[in-house]
Protein backbone atom coordinates (compact mmCIF):
# COMPACT_ATOMS: atom_id res chain seq x y z
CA UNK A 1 10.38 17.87 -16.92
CA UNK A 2 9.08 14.96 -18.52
CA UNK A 3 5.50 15.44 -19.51
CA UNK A 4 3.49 14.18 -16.89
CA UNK A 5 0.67 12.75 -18.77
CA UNK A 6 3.27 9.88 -20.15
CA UNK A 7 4.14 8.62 -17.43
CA UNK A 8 3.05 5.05 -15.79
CA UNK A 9 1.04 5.10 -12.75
CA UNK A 10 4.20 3.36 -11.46
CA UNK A 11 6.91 5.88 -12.58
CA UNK A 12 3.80 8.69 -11.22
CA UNK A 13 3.58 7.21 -7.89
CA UNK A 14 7.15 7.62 -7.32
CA UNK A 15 7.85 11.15 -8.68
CA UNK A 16 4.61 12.01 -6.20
CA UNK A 17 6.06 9.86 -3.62
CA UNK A 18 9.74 12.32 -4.53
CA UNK A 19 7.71 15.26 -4.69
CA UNK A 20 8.68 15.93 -8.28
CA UNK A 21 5.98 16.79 -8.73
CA UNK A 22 2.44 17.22 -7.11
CA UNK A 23 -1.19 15.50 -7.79
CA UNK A 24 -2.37 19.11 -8.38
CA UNK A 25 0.46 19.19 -11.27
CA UNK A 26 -0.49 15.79 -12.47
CA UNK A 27 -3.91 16.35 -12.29
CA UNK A 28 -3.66 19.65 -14.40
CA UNK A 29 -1.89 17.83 -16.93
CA UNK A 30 -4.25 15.41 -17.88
CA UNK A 31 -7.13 17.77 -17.53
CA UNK A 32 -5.22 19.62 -20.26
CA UNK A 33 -4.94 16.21 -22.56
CA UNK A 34 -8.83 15.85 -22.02
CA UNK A 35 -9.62 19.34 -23.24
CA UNK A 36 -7.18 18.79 -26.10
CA UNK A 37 -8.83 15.41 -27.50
CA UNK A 38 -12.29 15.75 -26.78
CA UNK A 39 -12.71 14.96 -30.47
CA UNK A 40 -12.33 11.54 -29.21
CA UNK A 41 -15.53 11.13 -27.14
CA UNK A 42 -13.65 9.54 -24.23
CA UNK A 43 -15.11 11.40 -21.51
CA UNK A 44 -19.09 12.06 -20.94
CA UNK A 45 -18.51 14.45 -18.27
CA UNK A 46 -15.26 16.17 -17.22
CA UNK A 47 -14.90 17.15 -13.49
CA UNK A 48 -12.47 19.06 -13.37
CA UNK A 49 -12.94 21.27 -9.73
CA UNK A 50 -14.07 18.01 -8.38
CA UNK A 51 -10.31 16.73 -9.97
CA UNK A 52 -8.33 19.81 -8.57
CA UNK A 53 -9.95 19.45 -4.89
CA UNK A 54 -9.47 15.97 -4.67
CA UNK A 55 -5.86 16.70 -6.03
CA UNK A 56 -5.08 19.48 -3.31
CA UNK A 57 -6.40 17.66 -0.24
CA UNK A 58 -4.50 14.30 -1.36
CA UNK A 59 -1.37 16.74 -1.84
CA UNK A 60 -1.72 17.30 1.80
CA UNK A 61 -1.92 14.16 3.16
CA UNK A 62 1.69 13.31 1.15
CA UNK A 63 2.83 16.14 2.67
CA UNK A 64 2.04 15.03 6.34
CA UNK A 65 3.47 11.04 5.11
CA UNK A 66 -0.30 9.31 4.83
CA UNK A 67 -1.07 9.40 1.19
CA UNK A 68 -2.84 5.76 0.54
CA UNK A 69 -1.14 3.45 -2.32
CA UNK A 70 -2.50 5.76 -5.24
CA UNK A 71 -2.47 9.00 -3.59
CA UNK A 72 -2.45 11.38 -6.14
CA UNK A 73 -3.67 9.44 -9.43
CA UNK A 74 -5.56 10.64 -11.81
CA UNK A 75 -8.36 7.92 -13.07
CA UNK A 76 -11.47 7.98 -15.31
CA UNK A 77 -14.79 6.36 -14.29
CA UNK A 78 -16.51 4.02 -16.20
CA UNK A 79 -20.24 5.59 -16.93
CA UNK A 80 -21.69 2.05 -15.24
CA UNK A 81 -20.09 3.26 -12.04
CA UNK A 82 -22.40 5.10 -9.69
CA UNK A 83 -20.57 8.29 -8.39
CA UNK A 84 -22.18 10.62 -5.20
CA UNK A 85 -22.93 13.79 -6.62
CA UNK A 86 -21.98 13.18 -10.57
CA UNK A 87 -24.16 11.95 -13.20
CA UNK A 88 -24.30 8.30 -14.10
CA UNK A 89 -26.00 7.62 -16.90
CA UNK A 90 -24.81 4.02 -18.15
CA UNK A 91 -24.92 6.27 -21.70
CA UNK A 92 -28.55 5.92 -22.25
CA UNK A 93 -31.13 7.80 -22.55
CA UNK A 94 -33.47 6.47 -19.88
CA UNK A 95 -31.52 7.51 -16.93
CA UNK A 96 -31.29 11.06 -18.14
CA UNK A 97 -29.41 13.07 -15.77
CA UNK A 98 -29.79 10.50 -12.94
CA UNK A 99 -27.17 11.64 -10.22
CA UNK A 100 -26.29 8.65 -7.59
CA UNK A 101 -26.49 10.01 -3.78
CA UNK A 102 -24.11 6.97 -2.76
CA UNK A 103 -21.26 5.58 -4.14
CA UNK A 104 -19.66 2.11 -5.96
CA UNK A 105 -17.82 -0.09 -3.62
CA UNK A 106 -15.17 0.53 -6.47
CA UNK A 107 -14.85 3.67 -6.66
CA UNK A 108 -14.92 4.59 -3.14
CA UNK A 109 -12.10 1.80 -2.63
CA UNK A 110 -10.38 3.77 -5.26
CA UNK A 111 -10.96 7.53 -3.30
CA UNK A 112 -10.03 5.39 0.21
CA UNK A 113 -6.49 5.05 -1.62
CA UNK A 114 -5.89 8.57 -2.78
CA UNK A 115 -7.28 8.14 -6.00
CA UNK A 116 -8.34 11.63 -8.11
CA UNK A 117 -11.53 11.13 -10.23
CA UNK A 118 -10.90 13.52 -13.80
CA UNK A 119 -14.42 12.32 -14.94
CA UNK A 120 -16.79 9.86 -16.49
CA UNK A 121 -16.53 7.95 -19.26
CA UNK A 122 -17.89 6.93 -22.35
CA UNK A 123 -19.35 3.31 -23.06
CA UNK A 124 -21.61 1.20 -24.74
CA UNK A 125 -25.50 2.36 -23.54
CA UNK A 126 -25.53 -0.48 -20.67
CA UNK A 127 -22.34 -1.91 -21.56
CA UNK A 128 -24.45 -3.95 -24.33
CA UNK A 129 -21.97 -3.78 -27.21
CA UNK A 130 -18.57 -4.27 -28.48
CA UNK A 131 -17.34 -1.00 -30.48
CA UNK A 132 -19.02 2.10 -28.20
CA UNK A 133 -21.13 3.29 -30.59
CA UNK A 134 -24.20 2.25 -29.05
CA UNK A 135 -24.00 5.43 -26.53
CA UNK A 136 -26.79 7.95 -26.12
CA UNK A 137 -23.32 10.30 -26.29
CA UNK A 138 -22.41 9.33 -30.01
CA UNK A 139 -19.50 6.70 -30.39
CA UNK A 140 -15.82 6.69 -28.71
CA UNK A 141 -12.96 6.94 -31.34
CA UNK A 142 -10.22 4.75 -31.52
CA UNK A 143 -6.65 7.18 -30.83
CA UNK A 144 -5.06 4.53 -33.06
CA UNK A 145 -5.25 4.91 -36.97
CA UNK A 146 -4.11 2.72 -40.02
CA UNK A 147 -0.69 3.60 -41.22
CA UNK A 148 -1.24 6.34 -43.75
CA UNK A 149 -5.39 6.22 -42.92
CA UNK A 150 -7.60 8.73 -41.91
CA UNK A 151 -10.44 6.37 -41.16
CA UNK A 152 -11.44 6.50 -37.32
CA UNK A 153 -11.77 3.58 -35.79
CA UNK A 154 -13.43 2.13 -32.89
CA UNK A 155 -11.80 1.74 -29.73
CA UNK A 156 -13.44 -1.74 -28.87
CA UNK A 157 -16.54 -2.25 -26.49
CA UNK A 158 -18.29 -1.81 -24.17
CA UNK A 159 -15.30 -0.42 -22.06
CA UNK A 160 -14.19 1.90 -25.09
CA UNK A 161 -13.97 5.08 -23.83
CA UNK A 162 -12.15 3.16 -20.46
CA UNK A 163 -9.25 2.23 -23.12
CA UNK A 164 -9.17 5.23 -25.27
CA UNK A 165 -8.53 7.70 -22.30
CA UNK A 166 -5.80 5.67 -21.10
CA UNK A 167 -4.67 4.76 -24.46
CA UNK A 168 -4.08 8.67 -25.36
CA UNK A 169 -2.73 9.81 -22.00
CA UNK A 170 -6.07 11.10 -21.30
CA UNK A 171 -5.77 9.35 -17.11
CA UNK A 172 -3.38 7.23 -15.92
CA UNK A 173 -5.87 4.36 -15.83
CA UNK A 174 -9.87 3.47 -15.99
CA UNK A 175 -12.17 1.38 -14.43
CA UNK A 176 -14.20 -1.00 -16.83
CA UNK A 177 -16.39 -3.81 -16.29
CA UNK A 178 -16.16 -7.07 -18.60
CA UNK A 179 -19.90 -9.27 -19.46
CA UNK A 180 -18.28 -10.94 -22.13
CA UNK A 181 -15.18 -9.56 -23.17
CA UNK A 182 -15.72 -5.43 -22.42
CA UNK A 183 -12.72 -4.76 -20.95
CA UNK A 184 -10.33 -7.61 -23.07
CA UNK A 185 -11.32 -6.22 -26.15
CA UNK A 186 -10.87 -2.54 -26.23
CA UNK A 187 -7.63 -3.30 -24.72
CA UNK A 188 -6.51 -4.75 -27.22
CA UNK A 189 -7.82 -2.72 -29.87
CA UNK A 190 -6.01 0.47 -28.27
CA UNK A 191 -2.39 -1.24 -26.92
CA UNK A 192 -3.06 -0.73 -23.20
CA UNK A 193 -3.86 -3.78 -20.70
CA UNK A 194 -7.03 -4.75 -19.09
CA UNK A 195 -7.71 -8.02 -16.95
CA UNK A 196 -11.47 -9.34 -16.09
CA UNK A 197 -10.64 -10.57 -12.34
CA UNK A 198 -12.27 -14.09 -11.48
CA UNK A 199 -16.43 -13.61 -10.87
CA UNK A 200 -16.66 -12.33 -7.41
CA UNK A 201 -13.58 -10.73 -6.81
CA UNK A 202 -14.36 -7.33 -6.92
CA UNK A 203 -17.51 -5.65 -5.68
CA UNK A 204 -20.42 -5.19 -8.11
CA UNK A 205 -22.35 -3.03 -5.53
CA UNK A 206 -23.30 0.11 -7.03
CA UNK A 207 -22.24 -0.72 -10.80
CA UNK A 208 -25.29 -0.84 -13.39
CA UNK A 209 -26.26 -4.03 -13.97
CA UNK A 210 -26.45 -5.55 -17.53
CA UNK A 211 -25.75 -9.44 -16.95
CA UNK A 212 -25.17 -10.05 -13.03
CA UNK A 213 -23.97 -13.63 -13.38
CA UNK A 214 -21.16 -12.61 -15.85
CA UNK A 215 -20.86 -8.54 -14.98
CA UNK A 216 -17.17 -8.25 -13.28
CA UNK A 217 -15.37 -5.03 -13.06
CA UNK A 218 -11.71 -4.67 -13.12
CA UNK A 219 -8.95 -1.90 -14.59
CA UNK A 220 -7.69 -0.86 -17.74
CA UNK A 221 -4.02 0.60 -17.83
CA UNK A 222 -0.98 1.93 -19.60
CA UNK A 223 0.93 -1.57 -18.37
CA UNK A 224 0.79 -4.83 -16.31
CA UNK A 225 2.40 -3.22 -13.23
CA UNK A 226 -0.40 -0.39 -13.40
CA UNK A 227 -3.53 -2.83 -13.59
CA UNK A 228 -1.87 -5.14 -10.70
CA UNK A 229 -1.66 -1.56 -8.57
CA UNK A 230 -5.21 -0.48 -9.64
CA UNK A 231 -6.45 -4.26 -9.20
CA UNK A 232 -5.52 -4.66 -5.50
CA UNK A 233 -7.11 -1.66 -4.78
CA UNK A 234 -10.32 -2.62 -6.76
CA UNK A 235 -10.57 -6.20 -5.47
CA UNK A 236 -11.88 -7.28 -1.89
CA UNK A 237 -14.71 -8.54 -0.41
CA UNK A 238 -18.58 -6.56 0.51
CA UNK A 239 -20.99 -7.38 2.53
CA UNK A 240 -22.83 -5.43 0.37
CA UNK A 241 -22.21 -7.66 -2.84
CA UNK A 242 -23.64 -11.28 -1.96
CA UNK A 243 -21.87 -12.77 -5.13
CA UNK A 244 -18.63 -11.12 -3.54
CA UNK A 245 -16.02 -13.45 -2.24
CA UNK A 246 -14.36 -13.32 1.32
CA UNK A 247 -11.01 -14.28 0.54
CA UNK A 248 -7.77 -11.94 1.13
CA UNK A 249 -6.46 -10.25 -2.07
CA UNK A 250 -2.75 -10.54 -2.49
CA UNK A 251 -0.38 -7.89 -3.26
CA UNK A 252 -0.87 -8.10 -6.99
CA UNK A 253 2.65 -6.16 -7.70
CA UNK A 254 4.71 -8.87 -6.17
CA UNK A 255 3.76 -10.88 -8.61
CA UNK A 256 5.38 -8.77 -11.49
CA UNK A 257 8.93 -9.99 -12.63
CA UNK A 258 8.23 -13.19 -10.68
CA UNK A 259 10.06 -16.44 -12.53
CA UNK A 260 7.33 -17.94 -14.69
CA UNK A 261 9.83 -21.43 -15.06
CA UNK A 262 8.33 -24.39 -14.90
CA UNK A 263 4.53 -23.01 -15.50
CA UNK A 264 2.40 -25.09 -17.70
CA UNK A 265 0.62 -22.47 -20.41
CA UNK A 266 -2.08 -24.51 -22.08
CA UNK A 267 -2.89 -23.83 -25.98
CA UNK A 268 -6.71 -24.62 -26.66
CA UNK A 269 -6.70 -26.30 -30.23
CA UNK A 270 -10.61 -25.11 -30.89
CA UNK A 271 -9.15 -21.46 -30.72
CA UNK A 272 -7.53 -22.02 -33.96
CA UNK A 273 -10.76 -20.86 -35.94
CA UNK A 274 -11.64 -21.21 -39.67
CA UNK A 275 -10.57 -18.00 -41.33
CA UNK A 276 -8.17 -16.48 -38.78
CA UNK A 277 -6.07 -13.67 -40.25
CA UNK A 278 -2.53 -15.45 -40.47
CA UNK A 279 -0.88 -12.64 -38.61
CA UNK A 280 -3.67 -13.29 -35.68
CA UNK A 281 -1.91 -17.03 -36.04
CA UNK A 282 1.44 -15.56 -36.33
CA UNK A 283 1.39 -13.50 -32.82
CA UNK A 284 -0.27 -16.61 -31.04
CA UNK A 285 2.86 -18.77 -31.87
CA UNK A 286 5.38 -15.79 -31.22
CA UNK A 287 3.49 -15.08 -27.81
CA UNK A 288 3.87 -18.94 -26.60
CA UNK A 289 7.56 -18.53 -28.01
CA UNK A 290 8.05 -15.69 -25.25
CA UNK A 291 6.47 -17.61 -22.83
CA UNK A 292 8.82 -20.75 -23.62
CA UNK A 293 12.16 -18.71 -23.49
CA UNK A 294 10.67 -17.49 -19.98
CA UNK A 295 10.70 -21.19 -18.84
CA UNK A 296 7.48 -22.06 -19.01
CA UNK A 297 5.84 -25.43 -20.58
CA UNK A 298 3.84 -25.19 -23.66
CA UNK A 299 0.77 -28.08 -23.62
CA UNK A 300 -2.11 -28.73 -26.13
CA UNK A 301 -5.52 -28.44 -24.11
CA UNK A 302 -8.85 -29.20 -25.35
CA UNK A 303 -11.97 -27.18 -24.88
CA UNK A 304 -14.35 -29.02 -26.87
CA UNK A 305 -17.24 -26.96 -26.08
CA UNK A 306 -15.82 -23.66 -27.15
CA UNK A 307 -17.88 -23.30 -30.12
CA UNK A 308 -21.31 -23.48 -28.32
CA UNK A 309 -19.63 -20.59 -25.75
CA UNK A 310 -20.60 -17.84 -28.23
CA UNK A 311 -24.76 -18.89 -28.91
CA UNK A 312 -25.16 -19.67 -25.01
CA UNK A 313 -23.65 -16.44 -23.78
CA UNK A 314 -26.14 -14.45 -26.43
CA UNK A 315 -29.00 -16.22 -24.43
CA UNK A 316 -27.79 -16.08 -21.07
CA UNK A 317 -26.79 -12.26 -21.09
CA UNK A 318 -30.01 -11.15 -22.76
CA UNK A 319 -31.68 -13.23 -20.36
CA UNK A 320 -30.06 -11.62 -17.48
CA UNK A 321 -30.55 -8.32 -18.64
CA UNK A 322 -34.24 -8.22 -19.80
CA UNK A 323 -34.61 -8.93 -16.21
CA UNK A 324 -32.56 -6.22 -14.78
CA UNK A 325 -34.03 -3.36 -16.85
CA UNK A 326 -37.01 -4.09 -16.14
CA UNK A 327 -36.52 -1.03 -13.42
CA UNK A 328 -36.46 1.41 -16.12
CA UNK A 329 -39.90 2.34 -16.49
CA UNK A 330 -39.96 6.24 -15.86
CA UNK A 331 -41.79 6.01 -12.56
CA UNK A 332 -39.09 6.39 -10.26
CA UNK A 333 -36.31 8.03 -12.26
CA UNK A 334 -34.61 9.16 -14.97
CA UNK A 335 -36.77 9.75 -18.32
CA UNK A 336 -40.08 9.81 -18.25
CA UNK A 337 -42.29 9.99 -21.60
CA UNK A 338 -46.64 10.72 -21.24
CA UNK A 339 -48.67 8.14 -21.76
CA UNK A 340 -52.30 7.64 -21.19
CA UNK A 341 -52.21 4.92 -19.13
CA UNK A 342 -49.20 3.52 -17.14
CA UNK A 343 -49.17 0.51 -19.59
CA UNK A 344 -48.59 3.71 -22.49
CA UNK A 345 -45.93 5.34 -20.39
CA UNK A 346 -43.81 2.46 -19.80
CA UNK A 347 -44.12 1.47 -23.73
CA UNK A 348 -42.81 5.26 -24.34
CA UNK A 349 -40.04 5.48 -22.00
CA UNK A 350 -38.76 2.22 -22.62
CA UNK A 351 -39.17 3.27 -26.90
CA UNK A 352 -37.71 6.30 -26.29
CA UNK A 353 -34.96 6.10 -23.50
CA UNK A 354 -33.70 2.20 -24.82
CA UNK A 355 -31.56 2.59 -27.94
CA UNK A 356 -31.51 0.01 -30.55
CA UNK A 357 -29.09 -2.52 -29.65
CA UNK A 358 -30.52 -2.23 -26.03
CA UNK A 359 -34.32 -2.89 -27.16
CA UNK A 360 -32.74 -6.09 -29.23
CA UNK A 361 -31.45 -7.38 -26.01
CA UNK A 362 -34.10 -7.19 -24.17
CA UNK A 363 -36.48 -8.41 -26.91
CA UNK A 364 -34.45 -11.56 -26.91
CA UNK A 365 -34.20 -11.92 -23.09
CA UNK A 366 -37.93 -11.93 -22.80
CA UNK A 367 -38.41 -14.24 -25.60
CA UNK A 368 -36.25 -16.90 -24.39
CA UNK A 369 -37.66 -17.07 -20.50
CA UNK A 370 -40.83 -17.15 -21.74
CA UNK A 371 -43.07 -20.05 -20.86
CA UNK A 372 -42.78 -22.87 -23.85
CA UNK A 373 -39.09 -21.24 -24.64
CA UNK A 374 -37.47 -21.36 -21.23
CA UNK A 375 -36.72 -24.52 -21.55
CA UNK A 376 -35.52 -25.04 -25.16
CA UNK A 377 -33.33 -22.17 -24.91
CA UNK A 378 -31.91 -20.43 -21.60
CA UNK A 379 -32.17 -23.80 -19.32
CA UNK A 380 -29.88 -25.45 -22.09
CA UNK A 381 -27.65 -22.88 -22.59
CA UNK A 382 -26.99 -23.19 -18.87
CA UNK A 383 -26.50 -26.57 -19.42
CA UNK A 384 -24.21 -25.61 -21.65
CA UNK A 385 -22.32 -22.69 -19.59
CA UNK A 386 -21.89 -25.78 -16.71
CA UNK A 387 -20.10 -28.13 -19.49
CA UNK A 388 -17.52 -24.54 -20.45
CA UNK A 389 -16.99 -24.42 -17.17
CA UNK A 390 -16.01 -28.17 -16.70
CA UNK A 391 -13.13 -28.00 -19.86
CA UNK A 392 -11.65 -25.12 -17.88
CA UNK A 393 -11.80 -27.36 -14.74
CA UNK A 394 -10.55 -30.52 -16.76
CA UNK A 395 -7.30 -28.80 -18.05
CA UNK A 396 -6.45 -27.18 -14.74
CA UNK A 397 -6.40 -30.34 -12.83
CA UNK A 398 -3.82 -31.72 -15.60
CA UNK A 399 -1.97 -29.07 -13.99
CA UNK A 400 -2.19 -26.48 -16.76
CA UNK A 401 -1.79 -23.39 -14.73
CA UNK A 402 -2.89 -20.89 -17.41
CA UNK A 403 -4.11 -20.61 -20.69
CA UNK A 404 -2.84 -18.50 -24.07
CA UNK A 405 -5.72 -17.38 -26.56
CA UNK A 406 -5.59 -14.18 -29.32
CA UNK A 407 -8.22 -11.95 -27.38
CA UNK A 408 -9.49 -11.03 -30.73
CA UNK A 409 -10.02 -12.03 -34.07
CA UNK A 410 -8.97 -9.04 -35.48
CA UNK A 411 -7.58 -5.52 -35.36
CA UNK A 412 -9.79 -2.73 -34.25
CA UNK A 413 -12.02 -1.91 -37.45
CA UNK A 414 -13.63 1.70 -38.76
CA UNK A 415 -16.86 3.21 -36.99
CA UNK A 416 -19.80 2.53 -38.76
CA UNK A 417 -17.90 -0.77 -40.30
CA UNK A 418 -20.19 -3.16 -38.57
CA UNK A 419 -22.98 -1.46 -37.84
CA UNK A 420 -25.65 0.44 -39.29
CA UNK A 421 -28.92 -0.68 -41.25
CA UNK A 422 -27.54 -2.97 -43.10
CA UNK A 423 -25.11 -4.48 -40.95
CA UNK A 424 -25.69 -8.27 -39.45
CA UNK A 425 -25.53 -7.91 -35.44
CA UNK A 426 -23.63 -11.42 -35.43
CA UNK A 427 -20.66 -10.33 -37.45
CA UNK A 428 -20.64 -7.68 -34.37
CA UNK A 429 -21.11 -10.01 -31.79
CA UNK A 430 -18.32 -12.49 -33.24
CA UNK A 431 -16.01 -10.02 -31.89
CA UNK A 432 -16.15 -11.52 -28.49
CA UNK A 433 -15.69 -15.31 -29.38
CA UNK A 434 -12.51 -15.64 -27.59
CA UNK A 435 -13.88 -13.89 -24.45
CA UNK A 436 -16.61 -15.18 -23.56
CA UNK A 437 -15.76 -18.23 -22.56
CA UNK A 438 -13.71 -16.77 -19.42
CA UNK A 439 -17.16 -14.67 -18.56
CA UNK A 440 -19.65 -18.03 -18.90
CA UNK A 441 -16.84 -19.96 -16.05
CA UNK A 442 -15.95 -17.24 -14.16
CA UNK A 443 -12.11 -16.95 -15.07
CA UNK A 444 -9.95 -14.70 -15.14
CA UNK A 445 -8.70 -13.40 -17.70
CA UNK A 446 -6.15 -10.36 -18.79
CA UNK A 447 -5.41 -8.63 -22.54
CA UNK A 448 -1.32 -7.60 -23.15
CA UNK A 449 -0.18 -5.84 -26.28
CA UNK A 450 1.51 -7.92 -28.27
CA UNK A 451 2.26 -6.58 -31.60
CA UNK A 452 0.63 -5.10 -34.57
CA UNK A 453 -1.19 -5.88 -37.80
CA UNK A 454 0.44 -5.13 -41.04
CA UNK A 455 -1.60 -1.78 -41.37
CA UNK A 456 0.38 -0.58 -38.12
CA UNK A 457 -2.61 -1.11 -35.49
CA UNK A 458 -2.49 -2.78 -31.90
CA UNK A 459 -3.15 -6.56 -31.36
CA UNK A 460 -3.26 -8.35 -27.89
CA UNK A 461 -2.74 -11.98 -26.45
CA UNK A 462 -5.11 -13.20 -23.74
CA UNK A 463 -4.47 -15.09 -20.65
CA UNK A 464 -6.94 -17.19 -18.90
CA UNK A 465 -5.97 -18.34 -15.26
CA UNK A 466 -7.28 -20.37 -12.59
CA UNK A 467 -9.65 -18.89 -10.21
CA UNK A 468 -8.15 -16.42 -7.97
CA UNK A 469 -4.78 -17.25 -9.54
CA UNK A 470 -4.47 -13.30 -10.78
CA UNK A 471 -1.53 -13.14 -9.62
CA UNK A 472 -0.21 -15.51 -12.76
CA UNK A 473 -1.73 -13.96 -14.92
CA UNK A 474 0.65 -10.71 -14.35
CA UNK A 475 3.52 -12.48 -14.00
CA UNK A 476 2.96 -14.42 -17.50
CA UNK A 477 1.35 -11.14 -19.34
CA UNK A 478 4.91 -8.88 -18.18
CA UNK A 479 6.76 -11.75 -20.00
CA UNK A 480 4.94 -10.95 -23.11
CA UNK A 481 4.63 -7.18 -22.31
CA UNK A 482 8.28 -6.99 -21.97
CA UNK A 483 9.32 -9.32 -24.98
CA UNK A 484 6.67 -6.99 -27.28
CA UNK A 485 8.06 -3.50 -26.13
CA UNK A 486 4.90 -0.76 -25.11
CA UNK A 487 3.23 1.23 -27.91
CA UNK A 488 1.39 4.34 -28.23
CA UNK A 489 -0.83 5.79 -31.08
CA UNK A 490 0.65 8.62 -33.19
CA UNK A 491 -0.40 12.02 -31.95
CA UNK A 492 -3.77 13.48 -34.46
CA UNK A 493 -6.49 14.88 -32.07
């Protein structure tokens, strides 16, 4: 038998669907991969008996004919994701070993349809980050090395331990949540595909909160069919979520292998930035190449205020989330530290549960809503977030129906590379300047595999649709997922 733990959730739903095999079998499998490659720091917390029940009693329903549209698939959680009776930590310190007594909207969507949880998984402490090593847990490593290189490399951020999992067979696909680029970026650092769905299309009920106007969860998988599956299961509307959107969600698959003739792909001239690695340039031109021989209509759009994207979104999600973790202040939950006052025992949670890239965030969050800053800095930069969102608007109604970006400006690069006591936090944060944009309008916005660098490692084309137009997106990113071929990372854990 094939081994189970390469196969696409596609090719996995039919041999379960066959009985080939069983979700027990599957499920064993890839509990066996975890064990294997825990050098990689992927998973926080392994649930294994949790894995094997869920496994047996979804085995049974396929028996009787009522397994749900994943019945039987292994998945890893996200960290941000609040599970009943498992801890959720958001990889800091602060929560300790909070354990939710409810669950996500998410991930219970994800149980409703047969799903099997294997475990939690590592990211950035409160998704504020874009290489996971800003976890309470130590970093993620990348499964992908430099040809001939033993240097371990990061698997992007914040979703990295999302896209290392799936990129090493670890689960057959993760949920991830995207602020400005966290689940675009690790995908394609690690060769696997992830799309940020348009803001309010899936539930945010019961995820941590770092930035709550650009938060938006969505999946990370082995291929484009996969994350169209794991979307449509994902997406839908909650009463619970009031930024949620009532609209129906469309049978995301349908849309693979649709004809792509006659669509307009716009390519944003201010994405062409000063410095970018030639074969970044290179797999740009050969992506809108594929696209052409598909049919579709390549068009020169103009986002003019692409360059402010990257300062605004550094006010606006600090902003947003000095505000929401303001809740972590060791009265209710999760770490408390002595102090003798309560003024001294939030001051020693909050030093001692926030790491530092957290406590940098929030320092510049409350410095620019203060009073005499407010004004200067986070009212203009949502001045400038409305202006983002009108280029967007501007091209589509030229009838553009999608646009082509790199999703990053380079390949994934060493741990410890860009950070450190030394390092400068915007050389970091420039990671994410073709992402953000799609998080500041509310886009969406999905990472393919494309090709690789000339040291052998995984680079990925980005594809930014209308809103609720997912369903373009996967038909353009199979286009480019089947003219690239699928890759996987040599075997060294």
């Amino acid at each position: 038998m094939t081994d189970l733990t390469s196969l696409t959730l596609a090719e996995a739903r039919k041999g379960l669907a066959d009985k080939t095999f069983t979700s027990l079998e599957l499920t064993d499998a890839h509990l066996s991969a975890i064990e294997k490659a825990r050098v990689l720091n992927a998973f926080v917390m392994e649930t294994p008996d949790r894995a094997r029940d869920m496994a047996k009693a979804v085995d049974e329903k396929i028996a009787k004919g009522e397994g749900g549209p994943l019945a039987g698939i292994p998945l890893g959680i996200k960290d941000l994701f609040a599970t009943k009776g498992v801890r959720t930590t958001a990889c800091s310190k602060i929560l300790g070993n909070f354990v939710p007594t409810y669950e996500s909207t998410i991930t219970s969507q994800l149980w409703r349809d047969g799903a099997v949880m294997l475990g939690k998984l590592n990211n950035d402490e409160f998704a504020m980050g874009s290489a996971n090593e800003t976890s309470c847990f130590g970093p993620v490593a990348n499964p992908w090395r430099r040809d001939g290189s033993n240097t371990t490399l990061v698997p992007g951020g914040s979703s990295g331990g999302s896209a290392s999992a799936v990129a090493a067979l670890l689960c057959m696909g993760a949920t991830a949540t995207d602020t400005g680029g966290s689940i675009r970026q690790p995908a394609a650092f690690t060769a696997t595909v992830g799309i940020k769905p348009t803001y309010g299309r899936c539930s945010r009920w019961g995820i941590v909160a770092f930035a709550s106007s650009l938060d938006q969860a969505g999946p990370i998988a082995r291929s484009v069919r996969d994350s169209a599956m794991l979307l449509r299961s994902m997406a839908g509307h909650d009463p619970k979520d009031t930024t949620s959107v009532d609209i129906p969600v469309p049978d995301y698959e349908a849309a693979i292998g649709k004809s792509v003739k006659g669509k307009r792909i716009g390519i944003p001239k201010e994405y062409r930035l000063d410095g970018m690695p030639a074969e970044i340039e290179k797999l740009w031109s050969e992506g809108a190449a594929w696209l052409k021989a598909a049919g579709a209509e390549l068009v020169e759009v103009s986002l003019p205020h692409t360059k402010y994207a990257l300062p605004a979104y550094y006010i606006v999600a600090p902003a947003e989330a000095s505000s929401n973790l303001a809740r972590y202040d060791g009265v209710r939950y999760g770490l408390r530290e002595q102090g003798k006052n309560i003024h001294e025992l939030y001051e020693n949670t909050r030093a001692e549960g926030f790491g530092a890239e957290v406590r940098r965030r929030v320092m510049i969050g409350t410095y620019v809503l203060s009073a005499g800053y407010y004004d200067a800095y986070y009212l203009r930069a949502q001045k400038v977030r409305t202006l983002i969102k009108k280029d967007f608007e501007d091209c589509f109604a030229k009838g553009v129906d999608a646009i082509l970006t790199p999703a990053t400006p380079s390949a994934a690069f060493g741990i410890g590379e860009k950070s450190g006591e030394d390092a400068d936090p915007v050389e970091m944060y420039l990671n994410d300047i073709f992402t953000v944009t799609v998080n500041m309008a509310g886009l969406p916005g999905i990472a393919v595999p494309a090709g690789k660098d000339a040291q052998g490692l995984p680079l990925g084309l980005q594809l930014i649709g209308r809103p609720f137009d997912e369903e373009t997106l996967f038909s353009l990113g199979e286009v480019i997922e089947q003219a690239a071929g699928r890759f996987t990372p040599a075997r060294w854990w």
